[in-house]
PDB file of N, CA and C in Angstrom:
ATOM      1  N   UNK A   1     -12.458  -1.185  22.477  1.00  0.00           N
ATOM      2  CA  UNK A   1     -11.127  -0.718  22.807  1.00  0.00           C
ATOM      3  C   UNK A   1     -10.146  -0.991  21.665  1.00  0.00           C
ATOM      4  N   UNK A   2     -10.310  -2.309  21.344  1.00  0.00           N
ATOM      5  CA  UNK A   2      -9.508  -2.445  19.737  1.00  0.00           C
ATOM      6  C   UNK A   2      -9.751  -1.605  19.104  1.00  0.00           C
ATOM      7  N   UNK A   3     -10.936  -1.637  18.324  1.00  0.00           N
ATOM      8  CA  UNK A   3     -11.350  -0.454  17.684  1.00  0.00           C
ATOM      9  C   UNK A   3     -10.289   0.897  17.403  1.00  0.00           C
ATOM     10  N   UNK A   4     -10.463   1.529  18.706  1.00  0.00           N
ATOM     11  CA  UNK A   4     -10.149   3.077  18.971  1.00  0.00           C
ATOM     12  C   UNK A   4      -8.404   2.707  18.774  1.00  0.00           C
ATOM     13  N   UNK A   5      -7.716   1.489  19.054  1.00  0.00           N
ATOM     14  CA  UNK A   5      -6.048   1.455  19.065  1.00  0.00           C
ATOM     15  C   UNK A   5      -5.726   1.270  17.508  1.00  0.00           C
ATOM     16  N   UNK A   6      -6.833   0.817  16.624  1.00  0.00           N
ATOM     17  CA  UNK A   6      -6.788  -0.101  15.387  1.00  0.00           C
ATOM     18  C   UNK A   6      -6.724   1.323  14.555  1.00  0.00           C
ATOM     19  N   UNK A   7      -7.648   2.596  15.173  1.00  0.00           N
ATOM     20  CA  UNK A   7      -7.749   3.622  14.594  1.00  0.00           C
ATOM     21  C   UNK A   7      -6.972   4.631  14.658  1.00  0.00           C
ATOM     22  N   UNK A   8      -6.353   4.612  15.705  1.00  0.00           N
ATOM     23  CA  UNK A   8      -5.114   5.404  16.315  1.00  0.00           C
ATOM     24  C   UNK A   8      -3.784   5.385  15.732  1.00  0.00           C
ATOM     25  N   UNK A   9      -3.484   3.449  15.565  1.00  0.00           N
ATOM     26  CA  UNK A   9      -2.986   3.154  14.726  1.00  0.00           C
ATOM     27  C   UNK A   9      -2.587   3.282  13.011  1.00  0.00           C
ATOM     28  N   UNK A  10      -3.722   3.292  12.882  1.00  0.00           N
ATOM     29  CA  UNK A  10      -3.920   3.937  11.435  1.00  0.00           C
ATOM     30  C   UNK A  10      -4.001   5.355  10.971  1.00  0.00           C
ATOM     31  N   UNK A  11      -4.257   5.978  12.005  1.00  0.00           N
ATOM     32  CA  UNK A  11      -3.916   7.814  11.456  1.00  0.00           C
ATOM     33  C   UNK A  11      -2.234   8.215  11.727  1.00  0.00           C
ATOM     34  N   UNK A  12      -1.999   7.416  13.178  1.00  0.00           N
ATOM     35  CA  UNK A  12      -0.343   7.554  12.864  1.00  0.00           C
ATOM     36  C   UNK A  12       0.549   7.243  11.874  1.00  0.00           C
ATOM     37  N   UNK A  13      -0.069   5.814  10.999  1.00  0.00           N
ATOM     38  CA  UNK A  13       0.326   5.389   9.947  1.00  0.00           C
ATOM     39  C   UNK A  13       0.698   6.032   9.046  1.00  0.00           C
ATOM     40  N   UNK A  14      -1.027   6.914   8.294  1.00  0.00           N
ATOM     41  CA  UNK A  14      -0.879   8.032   7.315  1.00  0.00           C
ATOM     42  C   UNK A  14      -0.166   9.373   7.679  1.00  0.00           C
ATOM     43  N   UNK A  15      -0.170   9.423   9.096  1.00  0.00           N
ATOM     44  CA  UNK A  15       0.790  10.919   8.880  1.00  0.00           C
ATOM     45  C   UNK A  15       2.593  10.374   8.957  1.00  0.00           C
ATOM     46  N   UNK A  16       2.564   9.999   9.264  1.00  0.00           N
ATOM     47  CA  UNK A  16       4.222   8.951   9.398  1.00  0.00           C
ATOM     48  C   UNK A  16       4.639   9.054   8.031  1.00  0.00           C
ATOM     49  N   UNK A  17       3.770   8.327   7.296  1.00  0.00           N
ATOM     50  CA  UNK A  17       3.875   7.957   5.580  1.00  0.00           C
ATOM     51  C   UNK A  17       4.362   8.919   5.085  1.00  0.00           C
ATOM     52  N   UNK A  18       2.857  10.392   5.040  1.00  0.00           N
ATOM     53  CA  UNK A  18       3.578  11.393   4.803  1.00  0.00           C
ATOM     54  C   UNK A  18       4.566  12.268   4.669  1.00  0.00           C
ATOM     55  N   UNK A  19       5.078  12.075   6.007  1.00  0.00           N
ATOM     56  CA  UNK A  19       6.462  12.741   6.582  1.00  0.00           C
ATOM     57  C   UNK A  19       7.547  12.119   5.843  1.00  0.00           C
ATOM     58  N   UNK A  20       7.701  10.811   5.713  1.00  0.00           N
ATOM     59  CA  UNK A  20       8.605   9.689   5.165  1.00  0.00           C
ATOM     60  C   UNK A  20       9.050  10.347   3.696  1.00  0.00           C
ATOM     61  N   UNK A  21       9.774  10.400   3.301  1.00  0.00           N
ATOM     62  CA  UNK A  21      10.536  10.647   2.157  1.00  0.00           C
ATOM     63  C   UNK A  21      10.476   9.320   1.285  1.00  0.00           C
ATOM     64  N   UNK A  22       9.807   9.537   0.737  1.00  0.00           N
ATOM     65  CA  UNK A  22       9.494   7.702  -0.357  1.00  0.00           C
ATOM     66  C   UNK A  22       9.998   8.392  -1.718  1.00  0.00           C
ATOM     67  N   UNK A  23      11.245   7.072  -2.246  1.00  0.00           N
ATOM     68  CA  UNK A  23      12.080   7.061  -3.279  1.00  0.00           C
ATOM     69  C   UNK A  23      11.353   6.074  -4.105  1.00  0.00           C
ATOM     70  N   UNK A  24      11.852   6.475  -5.224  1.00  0.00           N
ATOM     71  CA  UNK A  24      11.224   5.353  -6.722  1.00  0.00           C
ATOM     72  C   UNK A  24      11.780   4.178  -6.596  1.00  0.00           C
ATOM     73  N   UNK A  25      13.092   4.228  -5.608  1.00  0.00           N
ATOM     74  CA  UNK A  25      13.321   2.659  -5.195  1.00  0.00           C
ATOM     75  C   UNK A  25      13.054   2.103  -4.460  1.00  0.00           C
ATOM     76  N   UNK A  26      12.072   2.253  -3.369  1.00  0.00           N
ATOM     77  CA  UNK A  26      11.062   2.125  -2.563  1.00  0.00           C
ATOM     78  C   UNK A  26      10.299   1.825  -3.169  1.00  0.00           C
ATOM     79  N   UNK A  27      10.042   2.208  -4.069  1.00  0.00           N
ATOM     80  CA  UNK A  27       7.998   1.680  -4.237  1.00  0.00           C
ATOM     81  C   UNK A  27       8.530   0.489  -5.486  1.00  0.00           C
ATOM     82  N   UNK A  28       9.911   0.766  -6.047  1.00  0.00           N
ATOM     83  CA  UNK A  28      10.009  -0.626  -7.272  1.00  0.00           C
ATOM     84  C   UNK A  28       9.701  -1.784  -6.602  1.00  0.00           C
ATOM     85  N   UNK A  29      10.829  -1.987  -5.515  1.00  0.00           N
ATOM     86  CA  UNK A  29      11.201  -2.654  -4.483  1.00  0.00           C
ATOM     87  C   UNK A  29      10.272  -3.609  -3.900  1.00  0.00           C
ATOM     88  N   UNK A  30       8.677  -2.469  -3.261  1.00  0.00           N
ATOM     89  CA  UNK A  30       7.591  -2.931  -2.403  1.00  0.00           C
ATOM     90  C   UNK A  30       6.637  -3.466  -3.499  1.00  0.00           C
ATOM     91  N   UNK A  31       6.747  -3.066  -4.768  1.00  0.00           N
ATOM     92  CA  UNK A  31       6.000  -3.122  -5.750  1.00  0.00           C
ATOM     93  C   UNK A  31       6.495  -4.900  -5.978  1.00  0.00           C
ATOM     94  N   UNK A  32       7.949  -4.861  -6.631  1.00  0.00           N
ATOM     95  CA  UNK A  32       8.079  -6.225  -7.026  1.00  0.00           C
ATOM     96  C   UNK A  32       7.659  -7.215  -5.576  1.00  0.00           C
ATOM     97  N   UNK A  33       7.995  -6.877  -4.198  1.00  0.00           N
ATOM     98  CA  UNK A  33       7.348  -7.937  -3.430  1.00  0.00           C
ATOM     99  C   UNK A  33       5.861  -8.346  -3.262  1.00  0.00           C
ATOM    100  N   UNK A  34       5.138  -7.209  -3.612  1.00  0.00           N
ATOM    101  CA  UNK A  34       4.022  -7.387  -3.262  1.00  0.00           C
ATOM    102  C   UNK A  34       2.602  -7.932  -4.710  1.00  0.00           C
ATOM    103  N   UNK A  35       3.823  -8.503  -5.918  1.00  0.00           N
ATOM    104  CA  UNK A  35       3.289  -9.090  -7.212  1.00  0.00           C
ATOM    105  C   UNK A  35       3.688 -10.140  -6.624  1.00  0.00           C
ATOM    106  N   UNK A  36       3.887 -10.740  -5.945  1.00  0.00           N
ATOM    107  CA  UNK A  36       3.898 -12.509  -5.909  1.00  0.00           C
ATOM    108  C   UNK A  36       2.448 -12.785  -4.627  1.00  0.00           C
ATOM    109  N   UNK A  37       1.827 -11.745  -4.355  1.00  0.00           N
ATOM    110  CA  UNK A  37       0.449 -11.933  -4.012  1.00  0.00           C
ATOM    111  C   UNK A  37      -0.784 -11.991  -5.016  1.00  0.00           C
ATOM    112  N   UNK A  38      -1.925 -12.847  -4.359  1.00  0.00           N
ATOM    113  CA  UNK A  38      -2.836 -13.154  -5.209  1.00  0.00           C
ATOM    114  C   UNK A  38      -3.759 -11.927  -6.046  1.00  0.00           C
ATOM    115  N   UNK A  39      -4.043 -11.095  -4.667  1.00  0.00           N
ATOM    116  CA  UNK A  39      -5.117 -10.328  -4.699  1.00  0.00           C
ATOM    117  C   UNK A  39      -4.315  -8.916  -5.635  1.00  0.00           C
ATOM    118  N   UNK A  40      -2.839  -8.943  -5.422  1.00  0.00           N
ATOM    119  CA  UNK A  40      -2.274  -7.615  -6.348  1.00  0.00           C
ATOM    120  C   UNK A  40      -1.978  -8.103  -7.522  1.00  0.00           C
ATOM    121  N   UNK A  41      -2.006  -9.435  -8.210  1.00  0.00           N
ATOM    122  CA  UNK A  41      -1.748  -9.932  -9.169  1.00  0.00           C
ATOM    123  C   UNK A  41      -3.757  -9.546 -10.410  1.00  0.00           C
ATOM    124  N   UNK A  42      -4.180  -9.572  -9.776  1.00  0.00           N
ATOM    125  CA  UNK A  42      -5.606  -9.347 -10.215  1.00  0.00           C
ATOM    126  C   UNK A  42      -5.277  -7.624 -10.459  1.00  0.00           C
ATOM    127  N   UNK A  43      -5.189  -6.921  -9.789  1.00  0.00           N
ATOM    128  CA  UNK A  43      -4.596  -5.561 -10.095  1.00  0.00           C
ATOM    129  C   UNK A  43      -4.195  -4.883 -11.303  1.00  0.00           C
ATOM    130  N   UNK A  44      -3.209  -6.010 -11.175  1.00  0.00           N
ATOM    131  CA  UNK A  44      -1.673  -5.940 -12.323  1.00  0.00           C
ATOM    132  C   UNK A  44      -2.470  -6.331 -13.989  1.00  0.00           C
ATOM    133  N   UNK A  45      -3.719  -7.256 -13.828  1.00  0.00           N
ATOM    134  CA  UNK A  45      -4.734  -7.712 -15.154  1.00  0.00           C
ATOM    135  C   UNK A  45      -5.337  -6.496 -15.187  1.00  0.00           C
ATOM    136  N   UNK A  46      -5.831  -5.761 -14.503  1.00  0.00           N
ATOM    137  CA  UNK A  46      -6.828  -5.309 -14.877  1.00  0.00           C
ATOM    138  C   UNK A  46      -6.090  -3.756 -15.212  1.00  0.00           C
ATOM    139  N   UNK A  47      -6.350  -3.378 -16.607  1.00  0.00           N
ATOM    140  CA  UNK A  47      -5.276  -1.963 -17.120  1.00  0.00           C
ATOM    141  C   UNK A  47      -5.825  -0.936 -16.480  1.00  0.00           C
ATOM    142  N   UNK A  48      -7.173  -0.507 -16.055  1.00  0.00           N
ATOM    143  CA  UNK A  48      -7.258   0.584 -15.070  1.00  0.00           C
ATOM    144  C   UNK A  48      -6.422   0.704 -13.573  1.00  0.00           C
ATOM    145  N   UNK A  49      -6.485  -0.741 -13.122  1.00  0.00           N
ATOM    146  CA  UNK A  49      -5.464  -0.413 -12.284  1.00  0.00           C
ATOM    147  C   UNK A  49      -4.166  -0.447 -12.329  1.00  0.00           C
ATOM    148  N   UNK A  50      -3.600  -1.295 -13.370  1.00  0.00           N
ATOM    149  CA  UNK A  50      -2.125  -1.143 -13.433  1.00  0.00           C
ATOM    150  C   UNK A  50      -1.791   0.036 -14.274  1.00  0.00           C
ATOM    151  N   UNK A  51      -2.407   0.509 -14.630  1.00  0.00           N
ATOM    152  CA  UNK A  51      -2.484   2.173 -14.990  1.00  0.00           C
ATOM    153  C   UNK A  51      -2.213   3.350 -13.312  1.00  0.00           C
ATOM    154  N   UNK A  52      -2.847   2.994 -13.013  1.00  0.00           N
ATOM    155  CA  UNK A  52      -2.688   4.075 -11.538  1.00  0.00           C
ATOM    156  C   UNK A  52      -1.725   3.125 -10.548  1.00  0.00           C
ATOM    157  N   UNK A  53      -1.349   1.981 -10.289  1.00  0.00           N
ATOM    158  CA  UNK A  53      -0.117   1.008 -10.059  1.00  0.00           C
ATOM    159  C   UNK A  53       0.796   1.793 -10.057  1.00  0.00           C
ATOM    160  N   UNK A  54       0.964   1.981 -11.638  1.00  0.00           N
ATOM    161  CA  UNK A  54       2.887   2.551 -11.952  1.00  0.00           C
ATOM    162  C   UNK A  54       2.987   4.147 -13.010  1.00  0.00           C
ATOM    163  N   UNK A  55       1.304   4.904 -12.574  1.00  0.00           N
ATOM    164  CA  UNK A  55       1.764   6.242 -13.099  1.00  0.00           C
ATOM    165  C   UNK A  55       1.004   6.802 -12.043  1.00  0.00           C
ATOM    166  N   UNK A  56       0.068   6.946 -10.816  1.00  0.00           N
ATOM    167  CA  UNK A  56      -0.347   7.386 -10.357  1.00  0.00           C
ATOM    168  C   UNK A  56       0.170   7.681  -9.221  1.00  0.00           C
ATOM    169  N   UNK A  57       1.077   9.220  -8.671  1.00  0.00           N
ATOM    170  CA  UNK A  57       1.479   9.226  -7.365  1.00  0.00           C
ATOM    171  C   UNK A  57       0.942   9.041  -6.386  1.00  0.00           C
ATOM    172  N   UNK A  58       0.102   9.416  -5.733  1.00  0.00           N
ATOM    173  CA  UNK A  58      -0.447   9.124  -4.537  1.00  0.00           C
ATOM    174  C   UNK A  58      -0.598   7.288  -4.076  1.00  0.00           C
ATOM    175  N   UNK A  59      -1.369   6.657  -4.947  1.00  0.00           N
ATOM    176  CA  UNK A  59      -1.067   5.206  -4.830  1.00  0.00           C
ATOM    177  C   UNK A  59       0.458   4.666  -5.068  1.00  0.00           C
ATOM    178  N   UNK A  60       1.484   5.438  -5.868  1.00  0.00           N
ATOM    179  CA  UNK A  60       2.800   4.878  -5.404  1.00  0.00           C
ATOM    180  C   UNK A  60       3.182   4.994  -4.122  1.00  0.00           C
ATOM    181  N   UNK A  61       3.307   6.053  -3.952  1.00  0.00           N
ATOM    182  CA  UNK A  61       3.519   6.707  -2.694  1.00  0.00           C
ATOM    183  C   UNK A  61       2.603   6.101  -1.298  1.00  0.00           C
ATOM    184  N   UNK A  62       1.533   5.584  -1.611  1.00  0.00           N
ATOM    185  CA  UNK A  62       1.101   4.550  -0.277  1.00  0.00           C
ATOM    186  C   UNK A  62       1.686   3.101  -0.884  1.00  0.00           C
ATOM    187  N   UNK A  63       2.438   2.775  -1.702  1.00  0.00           N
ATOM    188  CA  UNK A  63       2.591   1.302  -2.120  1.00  0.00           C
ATOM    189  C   UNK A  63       4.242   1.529  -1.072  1.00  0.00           C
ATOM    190  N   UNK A  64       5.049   2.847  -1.974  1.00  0.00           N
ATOM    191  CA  UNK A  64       6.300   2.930  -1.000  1.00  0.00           C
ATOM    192  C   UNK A  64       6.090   3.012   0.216  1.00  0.00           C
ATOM    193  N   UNK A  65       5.351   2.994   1.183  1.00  0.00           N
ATOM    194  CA  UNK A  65       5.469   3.580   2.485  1.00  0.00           C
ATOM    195  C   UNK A  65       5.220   1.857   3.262  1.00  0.00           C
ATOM    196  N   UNK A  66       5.205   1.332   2.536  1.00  0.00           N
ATOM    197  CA  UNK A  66       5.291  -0.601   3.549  1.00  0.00           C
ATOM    198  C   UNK A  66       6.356  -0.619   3.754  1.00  0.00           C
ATOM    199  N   UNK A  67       6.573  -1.713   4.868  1.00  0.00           N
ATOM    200  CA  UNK A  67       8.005  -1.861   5.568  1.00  0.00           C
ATOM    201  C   UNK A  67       7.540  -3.339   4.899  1.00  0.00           C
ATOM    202  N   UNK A  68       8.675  -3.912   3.864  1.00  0.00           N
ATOM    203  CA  UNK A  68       8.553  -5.404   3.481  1.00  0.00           C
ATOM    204  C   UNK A  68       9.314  -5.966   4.969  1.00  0.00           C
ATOM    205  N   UNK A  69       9.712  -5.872   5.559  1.00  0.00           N
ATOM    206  CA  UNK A  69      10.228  -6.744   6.664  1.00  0.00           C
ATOM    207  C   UNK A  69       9.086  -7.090   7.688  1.00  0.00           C
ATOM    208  N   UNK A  70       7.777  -6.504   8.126  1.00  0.00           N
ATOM    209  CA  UNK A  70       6.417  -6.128   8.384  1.00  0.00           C
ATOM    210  C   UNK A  70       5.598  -7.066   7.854  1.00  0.00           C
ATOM    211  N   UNK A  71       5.585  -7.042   6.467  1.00  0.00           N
ATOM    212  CA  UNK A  71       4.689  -7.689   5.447  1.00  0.00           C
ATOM    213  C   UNK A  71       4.743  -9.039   5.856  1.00  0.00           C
ATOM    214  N   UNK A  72       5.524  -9.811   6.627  1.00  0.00           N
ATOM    215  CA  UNK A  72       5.413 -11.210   6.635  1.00  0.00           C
ATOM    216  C   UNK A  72       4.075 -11.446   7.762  1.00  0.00           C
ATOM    217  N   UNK A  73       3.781  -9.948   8.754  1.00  0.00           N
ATOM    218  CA  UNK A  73       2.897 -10.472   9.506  1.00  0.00           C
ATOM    219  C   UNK A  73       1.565 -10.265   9.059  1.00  0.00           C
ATOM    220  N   UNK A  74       0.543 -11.170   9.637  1.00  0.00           N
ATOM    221  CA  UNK A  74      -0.468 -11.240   8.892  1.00  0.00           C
ATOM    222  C   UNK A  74      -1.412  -9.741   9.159  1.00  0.00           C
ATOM    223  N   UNK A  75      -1.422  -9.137  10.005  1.00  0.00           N
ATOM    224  CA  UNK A  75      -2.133  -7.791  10.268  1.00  0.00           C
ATOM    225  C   UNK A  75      -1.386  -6.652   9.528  1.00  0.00           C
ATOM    226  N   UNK A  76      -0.594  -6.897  10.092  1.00  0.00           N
ATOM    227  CA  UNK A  76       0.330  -5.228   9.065  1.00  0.00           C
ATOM    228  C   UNK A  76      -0.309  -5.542   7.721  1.00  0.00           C
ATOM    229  N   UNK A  77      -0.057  -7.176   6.915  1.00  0.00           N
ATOM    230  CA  UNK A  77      -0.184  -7.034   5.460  1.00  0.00           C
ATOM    231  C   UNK A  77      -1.821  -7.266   5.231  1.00  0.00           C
ATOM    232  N   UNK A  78      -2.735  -7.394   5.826  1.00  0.00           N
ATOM    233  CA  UNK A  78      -4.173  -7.045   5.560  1.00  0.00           C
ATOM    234  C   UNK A  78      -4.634  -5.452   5.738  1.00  0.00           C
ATOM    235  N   UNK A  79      -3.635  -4.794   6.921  1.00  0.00           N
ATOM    236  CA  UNK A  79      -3.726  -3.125   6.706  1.00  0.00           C
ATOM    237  C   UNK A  79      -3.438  -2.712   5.281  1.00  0.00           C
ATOM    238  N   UNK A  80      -2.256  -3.038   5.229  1.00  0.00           N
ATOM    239  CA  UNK A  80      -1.664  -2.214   3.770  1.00  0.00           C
ATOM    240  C   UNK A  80      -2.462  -3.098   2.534  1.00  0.00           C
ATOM    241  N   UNK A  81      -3.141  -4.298   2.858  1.00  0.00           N
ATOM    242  CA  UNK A  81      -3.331  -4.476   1.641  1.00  0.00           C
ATOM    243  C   UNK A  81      -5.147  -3.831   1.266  1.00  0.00           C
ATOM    244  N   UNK A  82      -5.998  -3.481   2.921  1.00  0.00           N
ATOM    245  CA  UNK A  82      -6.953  -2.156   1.994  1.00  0.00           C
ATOM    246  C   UNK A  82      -6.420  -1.196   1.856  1.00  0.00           C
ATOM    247  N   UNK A  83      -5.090  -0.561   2.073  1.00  0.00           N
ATOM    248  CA  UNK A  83      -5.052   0.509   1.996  1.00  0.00           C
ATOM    249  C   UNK A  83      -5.207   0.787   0.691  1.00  0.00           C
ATOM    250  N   UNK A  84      -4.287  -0.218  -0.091  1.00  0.00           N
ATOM    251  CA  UNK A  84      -4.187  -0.676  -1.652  1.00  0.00           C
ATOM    252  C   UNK A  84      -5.372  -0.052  -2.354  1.00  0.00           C
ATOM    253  N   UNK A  85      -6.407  -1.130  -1.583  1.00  0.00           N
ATOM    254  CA  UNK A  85      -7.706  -1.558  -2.012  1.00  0.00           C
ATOM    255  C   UNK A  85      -8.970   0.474  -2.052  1.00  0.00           C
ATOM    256  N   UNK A  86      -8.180   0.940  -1.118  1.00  0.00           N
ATOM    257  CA  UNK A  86      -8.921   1.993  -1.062  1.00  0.00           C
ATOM    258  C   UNK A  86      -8.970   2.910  -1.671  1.00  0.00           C
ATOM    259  N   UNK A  87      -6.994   2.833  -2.042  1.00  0.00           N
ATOM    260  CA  UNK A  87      -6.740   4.025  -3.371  1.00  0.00           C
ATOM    261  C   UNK A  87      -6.815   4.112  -4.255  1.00  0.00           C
ATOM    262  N   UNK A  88      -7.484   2.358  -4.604  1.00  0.00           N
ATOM    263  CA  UNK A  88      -7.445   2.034  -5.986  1.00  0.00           C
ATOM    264  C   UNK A  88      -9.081   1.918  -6.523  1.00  0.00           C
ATOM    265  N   UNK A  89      -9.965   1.799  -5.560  1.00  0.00           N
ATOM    266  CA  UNK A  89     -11.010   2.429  -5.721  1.00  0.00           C
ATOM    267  C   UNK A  89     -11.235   4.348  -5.662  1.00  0.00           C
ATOM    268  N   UNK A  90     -10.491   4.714  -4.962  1.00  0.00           N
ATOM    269  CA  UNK A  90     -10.592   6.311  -5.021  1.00  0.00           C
ATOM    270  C   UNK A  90      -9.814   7.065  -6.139  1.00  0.00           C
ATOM    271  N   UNK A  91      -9.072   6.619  -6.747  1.00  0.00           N
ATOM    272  CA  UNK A  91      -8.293   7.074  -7.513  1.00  0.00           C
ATOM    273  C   UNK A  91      -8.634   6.269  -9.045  1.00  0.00           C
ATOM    274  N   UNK A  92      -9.404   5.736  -9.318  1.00  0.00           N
ATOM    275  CA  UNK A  92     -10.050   4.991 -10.275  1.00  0.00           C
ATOM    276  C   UNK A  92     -11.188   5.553 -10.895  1.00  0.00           C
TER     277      UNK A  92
END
């Protein structure tokens, strides 16, 4: 039953995102909060990904679409942080 709400959850996510109008001050914004984490700091070393980080739209554009007020809880920020993880393998 989780499952199917966890998934439900997550397609509303991506079409929401979509719809959302994401500004370059949005994603500076989510960008500078989300460099004082461990796992996006490894990112930021490695130049293939900080290459698609801060020139690649589609991964901006899922980096803008976090609510930093969200991010303090621990589920929202393990969602968004494969989402990270997914675009940055697909887009790599």
């Amino acid at each position: 039953m989780q499952s199917i709400i966890e998934l439900i959850s997550n397609i509303s996510t991506i079409i929401f995102s979509f719809l959302k109008e994401i500004t370059e001050e949005e994603i500076e914004k989510n960008i500078a909060y989300i460099k004082r984490e461990e796992w996006f700091q490894a990112y930021l070393k490695d130049d293939k990904y900080n290459e698609l980080i801060f020139n690649n739209i589609k991964v901006r554009h899922i980096i803008g679409t976090f609510n930093i007020k969200k991010m303090s809880r621990s589920r929202y920020h393990r969602k968004h942080q494969k989402r990270i993880e997914r675009a940055m393998v697909k887009y790599s």
